[in-house]
Structure formats: structure tokens, C-alpha cells
N, C-alpha and C. Protein backbone atom coordinates (compact mmCIF):
# COMPACT_ATOMS: atom_id res chain seq x y z
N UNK A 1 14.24 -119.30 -105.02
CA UNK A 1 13.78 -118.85 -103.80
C UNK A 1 13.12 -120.01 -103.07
N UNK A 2 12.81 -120.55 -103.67
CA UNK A 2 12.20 -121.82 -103.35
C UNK A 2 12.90 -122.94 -102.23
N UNK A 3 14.16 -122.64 -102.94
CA UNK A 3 15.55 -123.58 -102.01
C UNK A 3 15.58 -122.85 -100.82
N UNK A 4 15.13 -121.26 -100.67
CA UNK A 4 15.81 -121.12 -99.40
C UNK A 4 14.64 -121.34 -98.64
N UNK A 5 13.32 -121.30 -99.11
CA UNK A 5 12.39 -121.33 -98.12
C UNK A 5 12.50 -122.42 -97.41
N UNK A 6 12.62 -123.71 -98.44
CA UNK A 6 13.04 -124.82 -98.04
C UNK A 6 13.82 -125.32 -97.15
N UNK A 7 14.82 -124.35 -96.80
CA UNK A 7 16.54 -124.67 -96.29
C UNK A 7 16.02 -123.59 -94.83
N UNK A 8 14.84 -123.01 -94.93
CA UNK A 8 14.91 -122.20 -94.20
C UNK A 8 13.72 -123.19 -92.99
N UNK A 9 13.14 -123.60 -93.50
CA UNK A 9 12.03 -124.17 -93.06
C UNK A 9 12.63 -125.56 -92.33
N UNK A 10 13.77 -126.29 -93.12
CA UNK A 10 14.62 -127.39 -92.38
C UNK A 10 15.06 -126.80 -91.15
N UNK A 11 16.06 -125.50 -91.58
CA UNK A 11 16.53 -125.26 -90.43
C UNK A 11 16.10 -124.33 -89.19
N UNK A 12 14.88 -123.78 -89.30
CA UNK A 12 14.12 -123.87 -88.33
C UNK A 12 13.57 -124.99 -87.56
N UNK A 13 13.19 -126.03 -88.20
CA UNK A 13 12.66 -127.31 -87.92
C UNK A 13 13.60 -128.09 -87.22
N UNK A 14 14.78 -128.16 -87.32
CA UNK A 14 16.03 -128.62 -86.80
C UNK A 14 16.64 -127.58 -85.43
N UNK A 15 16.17 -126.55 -84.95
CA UNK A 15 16.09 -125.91 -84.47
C UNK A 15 15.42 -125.90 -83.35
N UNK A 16 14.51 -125.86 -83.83
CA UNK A 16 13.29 -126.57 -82.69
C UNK A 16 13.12 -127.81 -82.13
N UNK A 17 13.52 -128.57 -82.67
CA UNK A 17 13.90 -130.31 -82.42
C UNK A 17 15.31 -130.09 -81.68
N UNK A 18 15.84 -129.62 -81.71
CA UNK A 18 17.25 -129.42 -81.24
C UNK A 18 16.58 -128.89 -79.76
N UNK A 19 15.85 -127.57 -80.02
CA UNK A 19 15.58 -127.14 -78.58
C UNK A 19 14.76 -128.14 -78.15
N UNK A 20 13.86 -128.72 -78.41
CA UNK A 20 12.98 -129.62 -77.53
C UNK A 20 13.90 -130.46 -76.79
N UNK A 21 14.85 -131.14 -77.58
CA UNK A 21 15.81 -132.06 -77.06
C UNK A 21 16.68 -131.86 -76.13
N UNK A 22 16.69 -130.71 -75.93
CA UNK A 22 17.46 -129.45 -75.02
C UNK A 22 16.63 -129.93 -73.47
N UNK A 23 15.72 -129.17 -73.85
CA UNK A 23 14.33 -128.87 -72.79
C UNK A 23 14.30 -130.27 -72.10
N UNK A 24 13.89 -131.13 -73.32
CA UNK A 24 14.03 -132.51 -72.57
C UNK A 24 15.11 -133.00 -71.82
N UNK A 25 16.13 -133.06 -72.15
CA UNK A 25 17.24 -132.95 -70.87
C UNK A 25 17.34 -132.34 -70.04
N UNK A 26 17.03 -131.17 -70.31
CA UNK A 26 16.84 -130.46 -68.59
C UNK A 26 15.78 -130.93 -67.68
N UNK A 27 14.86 -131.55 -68.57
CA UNK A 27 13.75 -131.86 -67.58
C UNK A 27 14.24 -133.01 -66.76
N UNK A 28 14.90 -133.97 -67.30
CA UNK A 28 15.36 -135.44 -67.08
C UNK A 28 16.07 -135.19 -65.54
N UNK A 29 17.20 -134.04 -65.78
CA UNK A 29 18.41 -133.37 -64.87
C UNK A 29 17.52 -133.08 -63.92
N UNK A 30 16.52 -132.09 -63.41
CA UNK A 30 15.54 -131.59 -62.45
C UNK A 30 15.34 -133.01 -61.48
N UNK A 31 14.83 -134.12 -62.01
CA UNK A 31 14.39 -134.94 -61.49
C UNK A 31 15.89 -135.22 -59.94
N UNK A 32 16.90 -135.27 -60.95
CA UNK A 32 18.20 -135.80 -60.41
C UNK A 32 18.27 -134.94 -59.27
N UNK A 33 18.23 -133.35 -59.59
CA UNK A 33 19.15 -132.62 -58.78
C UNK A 33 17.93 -132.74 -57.76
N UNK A 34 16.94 -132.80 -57.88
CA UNK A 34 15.77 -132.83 -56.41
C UNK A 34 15.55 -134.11 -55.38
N UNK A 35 15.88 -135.11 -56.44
CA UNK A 35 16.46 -136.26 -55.40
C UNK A 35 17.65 -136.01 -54.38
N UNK A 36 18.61 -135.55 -55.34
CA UNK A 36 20.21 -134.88 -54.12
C UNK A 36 19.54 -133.89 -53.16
N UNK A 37 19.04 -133.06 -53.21
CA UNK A 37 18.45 -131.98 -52.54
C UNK A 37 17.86 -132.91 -51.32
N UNK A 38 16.69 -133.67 -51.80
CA UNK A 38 15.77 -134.19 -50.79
C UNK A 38 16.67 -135.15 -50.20
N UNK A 39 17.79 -135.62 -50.55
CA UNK A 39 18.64 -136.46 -49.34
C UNK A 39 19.37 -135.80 -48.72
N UNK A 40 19.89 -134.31 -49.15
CA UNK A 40 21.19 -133.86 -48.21
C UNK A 40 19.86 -133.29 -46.98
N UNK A 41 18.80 -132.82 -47.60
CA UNK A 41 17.51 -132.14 -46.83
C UNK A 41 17.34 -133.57 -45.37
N UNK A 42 17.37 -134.86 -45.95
CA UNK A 42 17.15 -135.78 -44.97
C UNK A 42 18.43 -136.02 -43.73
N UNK A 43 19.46 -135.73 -44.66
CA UNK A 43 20.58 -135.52 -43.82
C UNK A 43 21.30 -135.09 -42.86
N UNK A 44 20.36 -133.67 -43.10
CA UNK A 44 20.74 -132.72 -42.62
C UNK A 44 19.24 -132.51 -41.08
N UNK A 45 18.28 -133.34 -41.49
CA UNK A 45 17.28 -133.51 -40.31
C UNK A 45 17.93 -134.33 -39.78
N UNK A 46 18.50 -135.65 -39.92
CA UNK A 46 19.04 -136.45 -39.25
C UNK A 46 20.45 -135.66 -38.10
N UNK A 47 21.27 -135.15 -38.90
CA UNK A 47 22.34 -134.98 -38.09
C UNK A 47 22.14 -133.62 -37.03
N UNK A 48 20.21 -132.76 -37.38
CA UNK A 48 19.85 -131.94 -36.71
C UNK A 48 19.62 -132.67 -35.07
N UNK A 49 18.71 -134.16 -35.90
CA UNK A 49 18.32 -134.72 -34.30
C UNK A 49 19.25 -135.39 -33.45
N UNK A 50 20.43 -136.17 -34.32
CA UNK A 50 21.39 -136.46 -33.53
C UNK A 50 22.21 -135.30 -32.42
N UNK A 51 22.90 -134.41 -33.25
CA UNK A 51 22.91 -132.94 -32.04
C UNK A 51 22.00 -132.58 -31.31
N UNK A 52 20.96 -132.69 -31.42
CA UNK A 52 19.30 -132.48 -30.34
C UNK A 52 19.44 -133.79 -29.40
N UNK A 53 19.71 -134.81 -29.80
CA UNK A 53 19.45 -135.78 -28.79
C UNK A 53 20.74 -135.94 -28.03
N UNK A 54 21.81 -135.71 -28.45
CA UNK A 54 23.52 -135.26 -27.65
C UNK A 54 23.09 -134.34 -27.09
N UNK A 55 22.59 -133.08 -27.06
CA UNK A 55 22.47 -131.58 -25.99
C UNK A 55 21.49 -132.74 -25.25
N UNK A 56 20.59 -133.15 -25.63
CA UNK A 56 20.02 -133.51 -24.37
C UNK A 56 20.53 -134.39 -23.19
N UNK A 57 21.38 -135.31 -23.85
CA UNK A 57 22.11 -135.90 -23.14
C UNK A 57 22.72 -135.14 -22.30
N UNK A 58 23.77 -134.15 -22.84
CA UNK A 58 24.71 -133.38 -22.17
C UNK A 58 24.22 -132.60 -20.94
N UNK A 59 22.60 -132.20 -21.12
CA UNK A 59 21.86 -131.45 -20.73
C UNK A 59 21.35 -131.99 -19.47
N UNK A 60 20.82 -133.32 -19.23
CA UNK A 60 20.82 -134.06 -18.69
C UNK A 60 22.13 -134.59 -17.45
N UNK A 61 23.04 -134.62 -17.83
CA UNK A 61 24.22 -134.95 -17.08
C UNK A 61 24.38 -134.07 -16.56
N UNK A 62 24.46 -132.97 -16.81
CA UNK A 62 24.59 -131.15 -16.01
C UNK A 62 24.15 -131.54 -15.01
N UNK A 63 22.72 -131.56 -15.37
CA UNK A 63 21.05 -131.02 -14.43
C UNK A 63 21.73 -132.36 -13.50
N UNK A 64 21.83 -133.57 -13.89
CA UNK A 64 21.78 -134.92 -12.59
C UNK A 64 23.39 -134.45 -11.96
N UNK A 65 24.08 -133.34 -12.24
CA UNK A 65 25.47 -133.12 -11.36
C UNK A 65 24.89 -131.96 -10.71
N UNK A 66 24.54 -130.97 -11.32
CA UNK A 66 23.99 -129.90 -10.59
C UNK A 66 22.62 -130.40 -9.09
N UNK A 67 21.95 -131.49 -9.21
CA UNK A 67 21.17 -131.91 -8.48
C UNK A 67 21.74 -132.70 -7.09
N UNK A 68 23.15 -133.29 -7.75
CA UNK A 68 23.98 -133.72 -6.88
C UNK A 68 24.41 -132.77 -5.88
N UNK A 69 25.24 -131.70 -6.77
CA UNK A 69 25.77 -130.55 -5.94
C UNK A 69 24.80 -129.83 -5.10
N UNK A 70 23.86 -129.89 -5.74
CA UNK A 70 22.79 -128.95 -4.62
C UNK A 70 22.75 -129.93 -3.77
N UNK A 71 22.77 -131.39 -3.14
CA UNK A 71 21.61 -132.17 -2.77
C UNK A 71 22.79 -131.98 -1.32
N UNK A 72 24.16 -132.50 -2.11
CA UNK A 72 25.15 -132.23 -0.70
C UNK A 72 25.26 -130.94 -0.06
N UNK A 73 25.44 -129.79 -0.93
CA UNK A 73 25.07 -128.38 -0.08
C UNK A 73 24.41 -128.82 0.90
N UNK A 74 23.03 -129.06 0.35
CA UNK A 74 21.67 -128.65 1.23
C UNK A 74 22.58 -129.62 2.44
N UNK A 75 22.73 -131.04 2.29
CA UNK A 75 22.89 -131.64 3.34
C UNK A 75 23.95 -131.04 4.62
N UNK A 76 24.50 -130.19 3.69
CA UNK A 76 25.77 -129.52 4.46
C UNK A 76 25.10 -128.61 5.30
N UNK A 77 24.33 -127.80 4.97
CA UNK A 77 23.94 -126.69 5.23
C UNK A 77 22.92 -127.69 6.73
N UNK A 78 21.65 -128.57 6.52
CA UNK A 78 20.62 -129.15 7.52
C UNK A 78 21.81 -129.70 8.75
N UNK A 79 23.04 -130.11 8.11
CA UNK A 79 23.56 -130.41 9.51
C UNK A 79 24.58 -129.51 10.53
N UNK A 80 24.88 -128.51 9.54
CA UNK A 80 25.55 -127.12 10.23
C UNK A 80 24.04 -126.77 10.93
N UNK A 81 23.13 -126.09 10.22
CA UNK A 81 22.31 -125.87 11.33
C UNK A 81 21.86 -126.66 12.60
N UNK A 82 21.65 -128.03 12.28
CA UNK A 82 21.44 -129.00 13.16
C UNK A 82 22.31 -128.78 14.28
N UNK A 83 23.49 -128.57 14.54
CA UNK A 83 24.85 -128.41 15.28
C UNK A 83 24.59 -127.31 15.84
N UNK A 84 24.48 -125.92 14.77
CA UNK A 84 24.17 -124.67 15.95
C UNK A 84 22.71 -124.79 16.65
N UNK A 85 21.94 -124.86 15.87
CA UNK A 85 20.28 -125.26 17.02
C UNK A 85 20.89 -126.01 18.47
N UNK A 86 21.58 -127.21 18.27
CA UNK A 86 22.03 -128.19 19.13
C UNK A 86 22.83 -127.16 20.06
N UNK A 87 23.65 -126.92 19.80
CA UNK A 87 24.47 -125.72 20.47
C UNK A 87 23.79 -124.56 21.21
N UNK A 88 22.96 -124.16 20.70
CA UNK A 88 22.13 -122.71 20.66
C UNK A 88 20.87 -123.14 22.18
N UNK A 89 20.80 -124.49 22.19
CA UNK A 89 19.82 -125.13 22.89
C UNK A 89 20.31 -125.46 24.26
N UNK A 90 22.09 -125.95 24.17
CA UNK A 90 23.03 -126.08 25.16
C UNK A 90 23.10 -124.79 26.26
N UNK A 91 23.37 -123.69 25.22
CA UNK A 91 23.49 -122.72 25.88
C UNK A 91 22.19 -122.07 26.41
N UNK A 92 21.08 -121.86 25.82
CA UNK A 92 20.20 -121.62 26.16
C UNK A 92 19.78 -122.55 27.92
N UNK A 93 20.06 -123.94 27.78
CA UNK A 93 19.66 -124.54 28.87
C UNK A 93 20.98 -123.69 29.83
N UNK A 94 22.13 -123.85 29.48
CA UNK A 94 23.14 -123.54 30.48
C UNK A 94 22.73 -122.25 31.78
N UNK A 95 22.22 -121.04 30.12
CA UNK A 95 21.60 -119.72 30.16
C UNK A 95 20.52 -119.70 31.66
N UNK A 96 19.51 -120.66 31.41
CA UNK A 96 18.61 -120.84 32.01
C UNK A 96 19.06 -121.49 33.50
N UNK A 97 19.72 -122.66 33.36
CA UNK A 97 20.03 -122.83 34.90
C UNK A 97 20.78 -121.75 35.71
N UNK A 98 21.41 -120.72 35.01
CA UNK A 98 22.14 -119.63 35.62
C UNK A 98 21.09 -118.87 35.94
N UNK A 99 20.44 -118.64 35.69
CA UNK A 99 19.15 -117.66 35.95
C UNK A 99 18.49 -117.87 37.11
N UNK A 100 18.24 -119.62 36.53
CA UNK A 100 17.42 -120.18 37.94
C UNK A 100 18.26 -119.97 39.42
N UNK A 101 19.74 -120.07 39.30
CA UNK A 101 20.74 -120.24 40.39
C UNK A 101 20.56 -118.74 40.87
N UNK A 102 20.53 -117.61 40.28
CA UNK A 102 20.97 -116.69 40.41
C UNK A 102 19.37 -116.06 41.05
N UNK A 103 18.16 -116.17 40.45
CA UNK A 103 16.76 -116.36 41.48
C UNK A 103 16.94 -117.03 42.88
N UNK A 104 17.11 -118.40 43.01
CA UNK A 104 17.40 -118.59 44.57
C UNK A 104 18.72 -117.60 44.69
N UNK A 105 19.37 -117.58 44.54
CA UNK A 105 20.34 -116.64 45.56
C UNK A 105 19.62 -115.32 45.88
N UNK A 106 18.85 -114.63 44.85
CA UNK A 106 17.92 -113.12 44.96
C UNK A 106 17.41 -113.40 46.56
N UNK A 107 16.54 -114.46 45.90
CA UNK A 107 15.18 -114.91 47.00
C UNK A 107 16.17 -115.49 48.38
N UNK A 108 16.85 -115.86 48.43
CA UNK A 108 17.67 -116.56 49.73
C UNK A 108 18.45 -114.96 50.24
N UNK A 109 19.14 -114.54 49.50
CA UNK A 109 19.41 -113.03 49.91
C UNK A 109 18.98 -111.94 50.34
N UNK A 110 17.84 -111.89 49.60
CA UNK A 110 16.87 -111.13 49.98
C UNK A 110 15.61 -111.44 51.62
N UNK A 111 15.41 -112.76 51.60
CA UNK A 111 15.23 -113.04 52.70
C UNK A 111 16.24 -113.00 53.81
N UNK A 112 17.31 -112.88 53.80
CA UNK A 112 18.60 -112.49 55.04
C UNK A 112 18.60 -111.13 54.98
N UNK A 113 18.17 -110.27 53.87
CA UNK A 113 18.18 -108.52 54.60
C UNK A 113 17.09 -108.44 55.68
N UNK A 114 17.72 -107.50 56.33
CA UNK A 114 17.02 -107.15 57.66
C UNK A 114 15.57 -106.15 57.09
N UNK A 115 14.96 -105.85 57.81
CA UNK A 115 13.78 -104.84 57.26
C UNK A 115 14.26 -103.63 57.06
N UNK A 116 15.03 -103.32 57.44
CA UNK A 116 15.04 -101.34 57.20
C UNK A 116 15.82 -101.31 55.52
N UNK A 117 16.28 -102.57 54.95
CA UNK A 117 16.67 -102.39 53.83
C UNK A 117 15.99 -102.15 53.14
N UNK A 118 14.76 -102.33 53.55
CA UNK A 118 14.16 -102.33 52.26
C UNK A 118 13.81 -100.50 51.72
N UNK A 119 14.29 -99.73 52.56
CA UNK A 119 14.23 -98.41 52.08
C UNK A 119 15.22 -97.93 51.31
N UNK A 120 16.87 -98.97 51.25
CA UNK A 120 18.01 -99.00 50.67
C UNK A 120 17.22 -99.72 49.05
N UNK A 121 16.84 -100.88 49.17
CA UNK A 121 16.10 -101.57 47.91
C UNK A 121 16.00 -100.77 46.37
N UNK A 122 14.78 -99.60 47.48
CA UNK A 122 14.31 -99.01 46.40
C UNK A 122 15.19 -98.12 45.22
N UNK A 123 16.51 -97.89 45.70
CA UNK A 123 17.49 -97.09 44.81
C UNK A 123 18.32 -97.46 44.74
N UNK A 124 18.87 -98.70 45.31
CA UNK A 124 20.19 -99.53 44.91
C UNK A 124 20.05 -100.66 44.82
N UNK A 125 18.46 -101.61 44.30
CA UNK A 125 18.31 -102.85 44.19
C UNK A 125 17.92 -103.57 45.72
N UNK A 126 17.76 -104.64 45.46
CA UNK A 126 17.54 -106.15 46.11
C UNK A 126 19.20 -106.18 46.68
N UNK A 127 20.02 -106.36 45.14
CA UNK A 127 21.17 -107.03 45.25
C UNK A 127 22.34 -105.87 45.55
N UNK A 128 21.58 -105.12 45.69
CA UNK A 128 23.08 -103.32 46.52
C UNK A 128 23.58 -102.86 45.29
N UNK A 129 23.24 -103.62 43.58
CA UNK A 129 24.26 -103.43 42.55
C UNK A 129 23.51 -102.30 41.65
N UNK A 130 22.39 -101.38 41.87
CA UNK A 130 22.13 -100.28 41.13
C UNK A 130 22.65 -99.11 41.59
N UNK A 131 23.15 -98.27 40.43
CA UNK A 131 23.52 -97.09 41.42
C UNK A 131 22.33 -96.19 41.44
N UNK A 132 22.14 -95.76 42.63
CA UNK A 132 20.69 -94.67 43.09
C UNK A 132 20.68 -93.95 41.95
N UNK A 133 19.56 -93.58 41.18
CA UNK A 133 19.34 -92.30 40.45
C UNK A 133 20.28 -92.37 39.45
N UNK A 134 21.00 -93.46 39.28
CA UNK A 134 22.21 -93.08 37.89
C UNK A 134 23.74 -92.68 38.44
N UNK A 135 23.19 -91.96 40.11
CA UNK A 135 24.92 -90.86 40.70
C UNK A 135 24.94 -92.07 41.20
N UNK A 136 25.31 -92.75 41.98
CA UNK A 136 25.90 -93.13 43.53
C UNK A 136 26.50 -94.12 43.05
N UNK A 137 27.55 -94.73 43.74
CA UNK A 137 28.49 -95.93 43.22
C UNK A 137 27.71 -97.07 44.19
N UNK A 138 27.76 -98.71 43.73
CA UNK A 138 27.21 -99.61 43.84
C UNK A 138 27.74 -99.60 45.00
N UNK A 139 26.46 -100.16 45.86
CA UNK A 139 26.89 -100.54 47.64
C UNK A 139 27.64 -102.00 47.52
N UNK A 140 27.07 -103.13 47.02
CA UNK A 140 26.93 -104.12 47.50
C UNK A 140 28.85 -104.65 47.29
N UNK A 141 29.00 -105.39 48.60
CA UNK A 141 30.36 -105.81 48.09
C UNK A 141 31.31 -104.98 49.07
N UNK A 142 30.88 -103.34 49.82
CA UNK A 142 31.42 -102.52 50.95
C UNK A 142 31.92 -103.66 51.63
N UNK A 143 33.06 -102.94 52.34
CA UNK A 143 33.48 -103.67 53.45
C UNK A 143 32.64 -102.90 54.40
N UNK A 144 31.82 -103.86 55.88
CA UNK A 144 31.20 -103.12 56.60
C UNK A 144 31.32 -102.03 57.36
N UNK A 145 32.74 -101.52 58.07
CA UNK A 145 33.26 -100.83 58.12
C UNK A 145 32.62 -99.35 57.17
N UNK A 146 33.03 -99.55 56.23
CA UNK A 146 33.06 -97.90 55.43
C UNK A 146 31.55 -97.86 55.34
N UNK A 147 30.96 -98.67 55.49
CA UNK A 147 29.01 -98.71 54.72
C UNK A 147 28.41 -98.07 56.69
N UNK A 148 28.94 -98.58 57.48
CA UNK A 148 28.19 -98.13 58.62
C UNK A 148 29.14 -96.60 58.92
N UNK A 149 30.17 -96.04 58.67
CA UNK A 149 30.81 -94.88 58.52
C UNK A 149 29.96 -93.84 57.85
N UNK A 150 29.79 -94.23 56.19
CA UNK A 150 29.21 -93.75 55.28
C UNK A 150 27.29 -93.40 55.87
N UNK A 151 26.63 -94.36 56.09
CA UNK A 151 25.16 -93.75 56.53
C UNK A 151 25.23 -93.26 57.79
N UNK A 152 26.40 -93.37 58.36
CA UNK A 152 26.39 -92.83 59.74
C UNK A 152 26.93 -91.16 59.08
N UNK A 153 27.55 -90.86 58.37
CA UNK A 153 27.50 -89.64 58.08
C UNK A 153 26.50 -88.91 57.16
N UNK A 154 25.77 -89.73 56.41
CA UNK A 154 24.12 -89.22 55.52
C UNK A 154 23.40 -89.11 56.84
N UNK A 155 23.06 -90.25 57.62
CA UNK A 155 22.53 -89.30 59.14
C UNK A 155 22.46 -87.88 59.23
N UNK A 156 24.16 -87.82 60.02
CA UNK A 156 24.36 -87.09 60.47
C UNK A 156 24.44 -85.60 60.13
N UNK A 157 24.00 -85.59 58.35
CA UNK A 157 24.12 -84.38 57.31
C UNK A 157 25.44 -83.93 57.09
N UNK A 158 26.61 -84.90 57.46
CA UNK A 158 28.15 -84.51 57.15
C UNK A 158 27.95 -85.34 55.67
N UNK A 159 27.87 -85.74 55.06
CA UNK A 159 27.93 -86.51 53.61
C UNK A 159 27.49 -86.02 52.70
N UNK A 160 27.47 -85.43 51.20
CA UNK A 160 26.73 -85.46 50.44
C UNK A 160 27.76 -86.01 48.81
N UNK A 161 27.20 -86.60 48.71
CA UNK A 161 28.07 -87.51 47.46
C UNK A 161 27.28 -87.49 46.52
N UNK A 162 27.46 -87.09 45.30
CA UNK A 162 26.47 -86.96 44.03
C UNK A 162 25.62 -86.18 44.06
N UNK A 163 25.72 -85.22 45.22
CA UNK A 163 24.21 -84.05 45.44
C UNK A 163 23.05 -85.44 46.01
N UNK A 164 23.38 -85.70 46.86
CA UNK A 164 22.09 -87.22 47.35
C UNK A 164 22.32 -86.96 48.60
N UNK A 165 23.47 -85.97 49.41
CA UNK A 165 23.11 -85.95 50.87
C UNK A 165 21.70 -85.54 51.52
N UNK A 166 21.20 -84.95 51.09
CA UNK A 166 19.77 -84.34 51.20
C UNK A 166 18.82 -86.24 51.15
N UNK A 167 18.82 -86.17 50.25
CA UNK A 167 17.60 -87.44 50.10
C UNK A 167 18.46 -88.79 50.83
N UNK A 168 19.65 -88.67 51.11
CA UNK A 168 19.87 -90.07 51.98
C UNK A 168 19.81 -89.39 53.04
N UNK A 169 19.80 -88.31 53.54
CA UNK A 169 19.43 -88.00 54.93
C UNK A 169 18.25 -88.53 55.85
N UNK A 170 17.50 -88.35 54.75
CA UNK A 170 15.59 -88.56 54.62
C UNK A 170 15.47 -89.98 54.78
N UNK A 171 16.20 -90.41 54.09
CA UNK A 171 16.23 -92.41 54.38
C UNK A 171 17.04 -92.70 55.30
N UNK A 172 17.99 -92.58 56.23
CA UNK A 172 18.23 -93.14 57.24
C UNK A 172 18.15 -92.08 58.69
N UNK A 173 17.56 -90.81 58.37
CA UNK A 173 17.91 -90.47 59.94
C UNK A 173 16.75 -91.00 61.05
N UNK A 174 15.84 -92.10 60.37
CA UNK A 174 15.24 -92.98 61.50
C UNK A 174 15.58 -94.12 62.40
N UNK A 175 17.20 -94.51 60.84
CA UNK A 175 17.37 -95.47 61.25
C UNK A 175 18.46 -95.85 63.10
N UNK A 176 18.56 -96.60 63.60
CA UNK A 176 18.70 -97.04 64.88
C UNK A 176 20.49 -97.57 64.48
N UNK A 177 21.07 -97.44 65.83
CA UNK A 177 21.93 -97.83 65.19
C UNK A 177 22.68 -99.77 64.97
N UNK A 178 21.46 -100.27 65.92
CA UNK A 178 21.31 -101.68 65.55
C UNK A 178 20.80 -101.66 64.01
N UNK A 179 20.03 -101.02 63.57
CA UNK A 179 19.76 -100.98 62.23
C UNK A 179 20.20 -100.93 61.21
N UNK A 180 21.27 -99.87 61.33
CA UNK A 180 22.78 -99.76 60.52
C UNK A 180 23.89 -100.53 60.34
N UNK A 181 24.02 -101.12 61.31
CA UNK A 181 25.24 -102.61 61.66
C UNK A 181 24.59 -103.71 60.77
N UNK A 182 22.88 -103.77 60.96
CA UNK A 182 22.16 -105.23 59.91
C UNK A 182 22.81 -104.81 58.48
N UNK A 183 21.96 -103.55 58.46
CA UNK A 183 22.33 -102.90 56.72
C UNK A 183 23.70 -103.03 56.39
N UNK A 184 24.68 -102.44 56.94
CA UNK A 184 25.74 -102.59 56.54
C UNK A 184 26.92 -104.10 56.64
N UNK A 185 26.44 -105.10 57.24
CA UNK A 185 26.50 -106.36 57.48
C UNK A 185 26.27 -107.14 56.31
N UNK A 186 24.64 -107.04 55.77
CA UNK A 186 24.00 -107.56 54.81
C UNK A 186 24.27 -106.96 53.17
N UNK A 187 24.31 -105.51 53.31
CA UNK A 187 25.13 -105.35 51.86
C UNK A 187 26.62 -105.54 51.67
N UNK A 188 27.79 -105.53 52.88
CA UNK A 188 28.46 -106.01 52.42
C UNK A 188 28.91 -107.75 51.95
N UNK A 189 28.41 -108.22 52.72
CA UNK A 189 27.93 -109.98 52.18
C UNK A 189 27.63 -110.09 50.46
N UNK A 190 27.05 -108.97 50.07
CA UNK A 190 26.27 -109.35 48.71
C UNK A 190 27.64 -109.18 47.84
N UNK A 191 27.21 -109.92 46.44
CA UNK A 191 28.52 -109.93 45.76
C UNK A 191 27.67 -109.74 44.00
């Protein structure tokens, strides 16, 4: 019994030396595989920042084309407006000297009506071109003829055109008939 304790005690002992020797190689291996680790780990930061510093690049070239494209828009856009303002300013002056032309002619026209127009004024304008009340068709522009016919019959209470014979009665049956020849003289002139 003796032999086996013996044989038993070797080969436990051989056993354990065997595993240590085990253990110890694995420990040796650890070292290895954490070095590979910590370089593919460096590798893999590296080829992180190289793609980080390419997007930026790329990122960059966009933004300086996109800055381009906006920069000519805009320029497109300051000189289209520039052109209509310019334009807008043309006409506006054009606008304005027509206005001014069309004031002296009022004021020069209006100074050549005779006085009794001015009771015509009040419902068909300065310029003969309102129609009375909304009814009556524009005087100005009559041939004189039909305009001294026409108040010669509101006078006379033979006329009533638009339901207004009544109230043009009231406005000219003072008038004279030198008075009527001015009026009808002077609105047909107007244009």
C-alpha cells in the first residue's frame, strides 16, 4: 500500500506541476493578446481621426461652395432689385410729371370756364368728366351744339334724363342765354 500512496502522491505532484505550467503559459499568452488588442484599439483611433479629419474636410468644401452659391444668389437678387427700384423710380418720376402736366391743364382750364360753371362743377367736376350723382353721362368732350340744345331743354322742363330733370332745372333756369353758349363752348373744349 505503500507503493500506491507513493505513486499516488507522484502523480498528484506531477499534476499540479503540470497545471502550474499550464497556468503559467496562459499567463505569458495574456500579456501577448493585450498588446494586439491595445494596437488594433490604437488603430482603430487612428483611422477614427483620419475619417473625422476627411468629413471635415469634405464638410468644409460644401459649406465654402454653399457660401459661394449663396453669395452669387444674393448678388443676383441686390441687382434685380437694384433694376426694379431703378425702374420703379423712372416711372414714378414719369408718374409724377404727368400729374404735374395734368394740374396746369386743371388750373389753366379751369381758369377759361366762365362763372356760371361753376354750378355745373359741383356734379360733373372741374374737368365735365364726373357723371352727376352716379346717373348722367360725362359732359366734357359735347359737341357745342347738343350741350346748348340739351340745358336749353333742362331750362325749359322738356328734359329729364336719369330722373335729374327736376334738379337741372334748378341749376340753369337762371342761366342767360350768353351764359349757356360760355358753358357749352367751355365743356365742349375739355377732353
Amino acid at each position: 500500500m505503500r507503493k500506491m500512496t507513493i505513486l499516488s502522491v507522484v502523480a498528484t505532484s506531477l499534476l499540479l506541476i503540470g497545471c502550474g505550467q499550464d497556468k503559467s503559459a496562459e499567463t505569458k499568452a495574456e500579456p501577448v493578446k493585450t498588446e494586439t488588442v491595445a494596437e488594433k484599439a490604437t488603430k482603430a483611433v487612428e483611422a477614427v481621426k483620419e475619417t473625422a479629419s476627411s468629413a471635415v474636410e469634405k464638410t468644409t468644401e460644401v459649406a465654402k461652395e454653399a457660401t459661394k452659391t449663396v453669395t452669387e444668389k444674393a448678388t443676383k437678387a441686390v441687382e434685380a432689385t437694384k433694376k426694379v427700384a431703378s425702374e420703379a423710380v423712372a416711372k414714378t418720376a414719369e408718374v409724377a410729371k404727368d400729374a404735374k402736366a395734368a394740374v396746369v391743364a386743371a388750373t389753366t382750364d379751369a381758369s377759361k370756364a366762365p362763372a356760371s360753371y361753376g354750378k355745373c362743377a359741383g356734379c360733373h367736376g372741374k374737368d365735365g368728366k364726373m357723371k352727376a350723382l352716379g346717373k348722367s353721362e360725362v359732359i366734357a368732350g359735347q359737341a357745342k351744339a347738343d350741350l346748348v340744345k340739351k340745358i336749353g331743354e333742362y331750362k325749359a322742363g322738356t328734359r329729364n334724363v336719369a330722373g335729374m330733370g327736376g334738379l337741372m332745372k334748378g341749376q340753369v333756369v337762371t342761366l342767360s342765354d350768353a351764359d349757356i353758349d360760355a358753358i357749352a363752348t367751355y365743356v365742349s373744349g375739355l377732353k
